[in-house]
C-alpha atoms as a PDB file:
ATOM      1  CA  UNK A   1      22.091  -3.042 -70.501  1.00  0.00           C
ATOM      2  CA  UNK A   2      19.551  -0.607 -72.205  1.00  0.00           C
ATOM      3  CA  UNK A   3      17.174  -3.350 -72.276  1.00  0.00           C
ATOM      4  CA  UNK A   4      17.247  -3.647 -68.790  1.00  0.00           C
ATOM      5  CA  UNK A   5      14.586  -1.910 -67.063  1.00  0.00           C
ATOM      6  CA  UNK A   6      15.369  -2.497 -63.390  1.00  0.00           C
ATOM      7  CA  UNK A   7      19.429  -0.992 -64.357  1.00  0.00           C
ATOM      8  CA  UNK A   8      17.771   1.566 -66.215  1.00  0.00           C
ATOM      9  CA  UNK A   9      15.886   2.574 -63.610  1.00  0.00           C
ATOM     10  CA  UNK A  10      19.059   2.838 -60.964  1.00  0.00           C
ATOM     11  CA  UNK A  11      20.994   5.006 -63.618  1.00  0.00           C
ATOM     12  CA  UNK A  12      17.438   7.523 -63.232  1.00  0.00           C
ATOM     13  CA  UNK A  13      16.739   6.722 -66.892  1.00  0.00           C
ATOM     14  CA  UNK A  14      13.343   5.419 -68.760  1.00  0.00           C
ATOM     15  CA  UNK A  15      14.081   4.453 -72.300  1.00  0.00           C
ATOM     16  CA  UNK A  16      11.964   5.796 -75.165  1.00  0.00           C
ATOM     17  CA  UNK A  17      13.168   2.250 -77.217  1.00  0.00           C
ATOM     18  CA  UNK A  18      14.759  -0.716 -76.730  1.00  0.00           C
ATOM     19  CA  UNK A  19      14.558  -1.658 -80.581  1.00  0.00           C
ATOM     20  CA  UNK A  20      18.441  -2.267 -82.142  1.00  0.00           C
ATOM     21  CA  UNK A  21      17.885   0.568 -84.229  1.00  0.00           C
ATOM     22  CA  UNK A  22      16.778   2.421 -80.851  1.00  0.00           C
ATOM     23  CA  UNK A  23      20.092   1.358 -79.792  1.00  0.00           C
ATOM     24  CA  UNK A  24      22.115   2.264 -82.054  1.00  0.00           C
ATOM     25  CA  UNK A  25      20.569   5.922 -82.579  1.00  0.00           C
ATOM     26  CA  UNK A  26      21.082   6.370 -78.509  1.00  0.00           C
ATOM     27  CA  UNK A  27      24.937   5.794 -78.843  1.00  0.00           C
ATOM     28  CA  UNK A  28      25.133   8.301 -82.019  1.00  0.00           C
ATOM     29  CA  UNK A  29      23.102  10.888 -79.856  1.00  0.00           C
ATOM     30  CA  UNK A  30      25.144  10.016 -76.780  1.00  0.00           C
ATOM     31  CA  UNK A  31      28.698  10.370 -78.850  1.00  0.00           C
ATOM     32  CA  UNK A  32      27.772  13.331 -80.524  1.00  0.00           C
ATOM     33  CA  UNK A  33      26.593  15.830 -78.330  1.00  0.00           C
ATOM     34  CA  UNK A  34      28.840  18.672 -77.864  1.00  0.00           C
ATOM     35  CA  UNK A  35      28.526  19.261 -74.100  1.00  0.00           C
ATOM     36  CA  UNK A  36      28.977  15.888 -72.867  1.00  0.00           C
ATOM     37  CA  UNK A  37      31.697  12.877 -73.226  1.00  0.00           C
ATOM     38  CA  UNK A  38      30.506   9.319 -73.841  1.00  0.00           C
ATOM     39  CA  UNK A  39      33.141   6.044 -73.597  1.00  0.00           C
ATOM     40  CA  UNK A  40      32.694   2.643 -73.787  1.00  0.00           C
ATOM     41  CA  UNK A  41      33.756   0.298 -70.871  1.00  0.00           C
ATOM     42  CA  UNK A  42      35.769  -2.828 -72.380  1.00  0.00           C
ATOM     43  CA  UNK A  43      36.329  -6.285 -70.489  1.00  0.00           C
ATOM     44  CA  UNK A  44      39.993  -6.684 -72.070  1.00  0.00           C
ATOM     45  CA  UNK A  45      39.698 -10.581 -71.521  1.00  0.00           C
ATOM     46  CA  UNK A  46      37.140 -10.238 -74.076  1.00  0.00           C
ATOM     47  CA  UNK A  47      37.216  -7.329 -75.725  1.00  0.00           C
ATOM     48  CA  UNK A  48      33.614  -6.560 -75.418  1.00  0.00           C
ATOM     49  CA  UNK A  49      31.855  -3.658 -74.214  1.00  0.00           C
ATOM     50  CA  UNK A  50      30.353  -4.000 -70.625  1.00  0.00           C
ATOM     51  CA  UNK A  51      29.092  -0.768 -69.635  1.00  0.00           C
ATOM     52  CA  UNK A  52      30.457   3.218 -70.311  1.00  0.00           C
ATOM     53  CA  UNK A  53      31.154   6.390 -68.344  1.00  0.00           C
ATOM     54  CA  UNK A  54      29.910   9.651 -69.410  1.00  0.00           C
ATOM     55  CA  UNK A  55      29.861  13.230 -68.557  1.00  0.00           C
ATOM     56  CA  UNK A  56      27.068  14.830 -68.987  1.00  0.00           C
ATOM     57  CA  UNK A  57      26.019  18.906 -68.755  1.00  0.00           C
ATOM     58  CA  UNK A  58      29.673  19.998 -69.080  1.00  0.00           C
ATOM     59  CA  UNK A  59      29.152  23.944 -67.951  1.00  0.00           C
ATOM     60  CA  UNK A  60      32.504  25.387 -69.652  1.00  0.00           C
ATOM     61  CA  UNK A  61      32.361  28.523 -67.571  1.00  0.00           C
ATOM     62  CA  UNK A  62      31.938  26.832 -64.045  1.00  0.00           C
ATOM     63  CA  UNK A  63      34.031  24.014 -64.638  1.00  0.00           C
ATOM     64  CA  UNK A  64      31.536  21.175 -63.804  1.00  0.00           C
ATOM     65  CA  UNK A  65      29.962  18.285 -64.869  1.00  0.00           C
ATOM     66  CA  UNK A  66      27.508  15.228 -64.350  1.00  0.00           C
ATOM     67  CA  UNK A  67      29.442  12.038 -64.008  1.00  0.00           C
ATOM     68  CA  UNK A  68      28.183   8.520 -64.659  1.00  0.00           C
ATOM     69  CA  UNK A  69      28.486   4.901 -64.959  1.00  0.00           C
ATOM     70  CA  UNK A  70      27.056   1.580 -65.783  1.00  0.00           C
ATOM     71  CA  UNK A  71      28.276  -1.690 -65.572  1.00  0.00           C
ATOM     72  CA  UNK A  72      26.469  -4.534 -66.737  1.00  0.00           C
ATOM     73  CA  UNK A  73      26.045  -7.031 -63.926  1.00  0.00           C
ATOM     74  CA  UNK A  74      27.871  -9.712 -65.096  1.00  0.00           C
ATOM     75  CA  UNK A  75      31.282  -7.170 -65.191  1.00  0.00           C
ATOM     76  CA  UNK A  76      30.633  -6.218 -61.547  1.00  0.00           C
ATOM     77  CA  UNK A  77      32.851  -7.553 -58.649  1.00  0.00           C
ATOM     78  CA  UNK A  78      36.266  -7.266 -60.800  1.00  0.00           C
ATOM     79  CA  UNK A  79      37.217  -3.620 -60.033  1.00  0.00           C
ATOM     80  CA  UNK A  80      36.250  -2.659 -63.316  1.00  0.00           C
ATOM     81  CA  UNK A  81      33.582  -0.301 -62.203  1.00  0.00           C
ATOM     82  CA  UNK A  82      36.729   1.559 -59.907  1.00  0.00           C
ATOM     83  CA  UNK A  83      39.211   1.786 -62.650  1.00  0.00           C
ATOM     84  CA  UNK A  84      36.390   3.380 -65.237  1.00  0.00           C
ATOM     85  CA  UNK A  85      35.340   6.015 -62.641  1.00  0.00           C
ATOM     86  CA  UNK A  86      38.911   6.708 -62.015  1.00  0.00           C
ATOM     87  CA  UNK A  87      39.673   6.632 -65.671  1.00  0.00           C
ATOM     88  CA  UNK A  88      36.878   9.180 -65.926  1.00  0.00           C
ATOM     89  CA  UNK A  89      37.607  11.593 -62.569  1.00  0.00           C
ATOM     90  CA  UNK A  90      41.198  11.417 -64.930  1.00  0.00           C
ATOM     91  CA  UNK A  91      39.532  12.773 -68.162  1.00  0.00           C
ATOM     92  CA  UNK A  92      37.362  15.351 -66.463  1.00  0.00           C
ATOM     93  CA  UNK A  93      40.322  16.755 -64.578  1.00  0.00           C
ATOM     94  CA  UNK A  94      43.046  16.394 -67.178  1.00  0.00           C
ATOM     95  CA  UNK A  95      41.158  16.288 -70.807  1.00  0.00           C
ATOM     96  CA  UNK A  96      37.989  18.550 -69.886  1.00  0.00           C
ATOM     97  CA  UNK A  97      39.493  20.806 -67.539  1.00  0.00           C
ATOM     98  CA  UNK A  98      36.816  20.551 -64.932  1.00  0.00           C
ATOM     99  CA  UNK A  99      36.982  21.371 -60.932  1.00  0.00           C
ATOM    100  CA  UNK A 100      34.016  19.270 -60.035  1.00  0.00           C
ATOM    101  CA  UNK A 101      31.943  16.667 -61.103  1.00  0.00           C
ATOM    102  CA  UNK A 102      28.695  15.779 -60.212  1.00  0.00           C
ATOM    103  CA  UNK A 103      26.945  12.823 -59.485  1.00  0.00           C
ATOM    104  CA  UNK A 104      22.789  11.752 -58.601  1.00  0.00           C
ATOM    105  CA  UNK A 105      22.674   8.651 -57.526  1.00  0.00           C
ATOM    106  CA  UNK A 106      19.302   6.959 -56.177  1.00  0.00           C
ATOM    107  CA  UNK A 107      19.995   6.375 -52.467  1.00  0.00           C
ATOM    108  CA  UNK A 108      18.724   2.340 -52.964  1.00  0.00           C
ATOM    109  CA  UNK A 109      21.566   2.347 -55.402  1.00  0.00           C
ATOM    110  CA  UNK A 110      24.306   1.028 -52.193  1.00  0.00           C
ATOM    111  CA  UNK A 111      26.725  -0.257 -55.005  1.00  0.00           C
ATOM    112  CA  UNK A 112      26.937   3.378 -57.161  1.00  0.00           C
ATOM    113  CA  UNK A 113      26.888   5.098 -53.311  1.00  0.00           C
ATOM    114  CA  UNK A 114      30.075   3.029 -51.922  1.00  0.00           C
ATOM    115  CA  UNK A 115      31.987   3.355 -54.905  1.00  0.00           C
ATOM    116  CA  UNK A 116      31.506   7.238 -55.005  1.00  0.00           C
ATOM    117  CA  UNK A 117      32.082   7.349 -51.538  1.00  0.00           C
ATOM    118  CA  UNK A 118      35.546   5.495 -51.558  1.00  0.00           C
ATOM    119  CA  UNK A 119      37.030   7.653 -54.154  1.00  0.00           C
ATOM    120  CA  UNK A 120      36.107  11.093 -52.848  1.00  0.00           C
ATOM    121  CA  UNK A 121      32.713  12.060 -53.754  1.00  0.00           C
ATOM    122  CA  UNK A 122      30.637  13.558 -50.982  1.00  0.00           C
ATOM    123  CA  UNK A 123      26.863  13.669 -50.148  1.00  0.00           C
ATOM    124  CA  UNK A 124      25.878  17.222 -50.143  1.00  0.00           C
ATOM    125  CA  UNK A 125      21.763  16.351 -50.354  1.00  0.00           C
ATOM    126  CA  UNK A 126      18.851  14.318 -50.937  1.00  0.00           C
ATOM    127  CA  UNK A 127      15.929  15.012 -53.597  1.00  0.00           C
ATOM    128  CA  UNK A 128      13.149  13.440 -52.315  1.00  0.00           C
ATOM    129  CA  UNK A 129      10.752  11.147 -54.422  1.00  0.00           C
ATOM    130  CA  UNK A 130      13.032  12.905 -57.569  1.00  0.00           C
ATOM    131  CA  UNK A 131      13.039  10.348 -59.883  1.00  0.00           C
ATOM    132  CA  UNK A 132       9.476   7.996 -61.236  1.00  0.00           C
ATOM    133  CA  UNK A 133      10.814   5.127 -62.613  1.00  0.00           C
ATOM    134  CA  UNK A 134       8.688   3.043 -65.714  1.00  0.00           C
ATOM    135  CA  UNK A 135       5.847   2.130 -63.430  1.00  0.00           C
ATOM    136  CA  UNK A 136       5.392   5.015 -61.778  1.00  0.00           C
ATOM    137  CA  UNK A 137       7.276   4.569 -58.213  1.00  0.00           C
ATOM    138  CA  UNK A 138       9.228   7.633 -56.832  1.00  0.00           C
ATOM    139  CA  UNK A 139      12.841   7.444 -55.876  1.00  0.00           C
ATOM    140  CA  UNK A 140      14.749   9.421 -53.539  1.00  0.00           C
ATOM    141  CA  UNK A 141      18.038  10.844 -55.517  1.00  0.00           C
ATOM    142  CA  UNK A 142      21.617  11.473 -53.560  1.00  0.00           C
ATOM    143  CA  UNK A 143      23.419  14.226 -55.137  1.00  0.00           C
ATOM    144  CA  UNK A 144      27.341  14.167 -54.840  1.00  0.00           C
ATOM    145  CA  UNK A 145      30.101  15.925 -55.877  1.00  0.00           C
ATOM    146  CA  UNK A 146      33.830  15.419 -56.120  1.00  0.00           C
ATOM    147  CA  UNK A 147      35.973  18.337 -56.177  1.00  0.00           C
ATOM    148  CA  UNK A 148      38.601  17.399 -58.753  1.00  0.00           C
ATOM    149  CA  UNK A 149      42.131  19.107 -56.816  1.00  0.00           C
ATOM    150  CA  UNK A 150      41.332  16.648 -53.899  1.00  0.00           C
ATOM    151  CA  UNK A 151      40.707  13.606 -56.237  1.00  0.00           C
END
């Protein structure tokens, strides 16, 4: 999936490496940072990772976070992608005591934007030409947010 520059691209991201070792180091970073929470999606028919959730810029004070999630396109269609963002509305709530979390999502992005939309989140703006993906074109970014007694 981190190979994948058009997916990439959707989750607002430009990788610096696609290398195994690139990989690899990318996890580490992504499981060890102390602000953020980082867990692997698993098909259990195979028992192989297919994507992950994360929160990202946990703000202990306010209570928020950055939400996220990435399902490799093969996984899609199953209502995998619905149980991992519930599983992870769950942890920020319950585990990481938050009242909100956050969500940009490129507008293009209809799949991300539905499944948002059908579990709570809201639209509260646009950024306009926000993100540049790897060749240089400007998306327009949704920003949502899910206030976590209503979920």
């Amino acid at each position: 999936m981190r190979r994948d520059r058009d997916l990439q691209s959707l989750l607002l991201t430009v990788p610096d490496g696609t290398t195994d070792a690139d990989l690899t180091a990318w996890v580490e970073r992504r499981k060890n940072q102390p602000c953020e929470t980082f867990l692997a999606i698993e098909d259990t028919a195979t028992a192989k990772a297919v994507g992950y959730v994360q929160v990202t810029q946990i703000h202990r004070r306010n209570a928020t976070g950055y939400g996220g999630i990435v399902l490799a396109a093969h996984a899609r269609g199953r209502g995998l992608g619905r149980s991992a963002l519930r599983q992870l509305i769950a942890l920020g709530r319950e585990k990481l005591g938050l009242r909100k979390l956050l969500a940009e999502i490129r507008v293009d992005n209809d799949l991300s934007m539905k499944l948002h939309l059908s579990l709570g989140y809201r639209v509260v703006g646009k950024m306009e030409k926000h993100f540049a993906d790897a060749g240089g074109q400007h998306h327009d970014v949704a920003l949502l947010e899910l206030l976590l007694g209503e979920a």
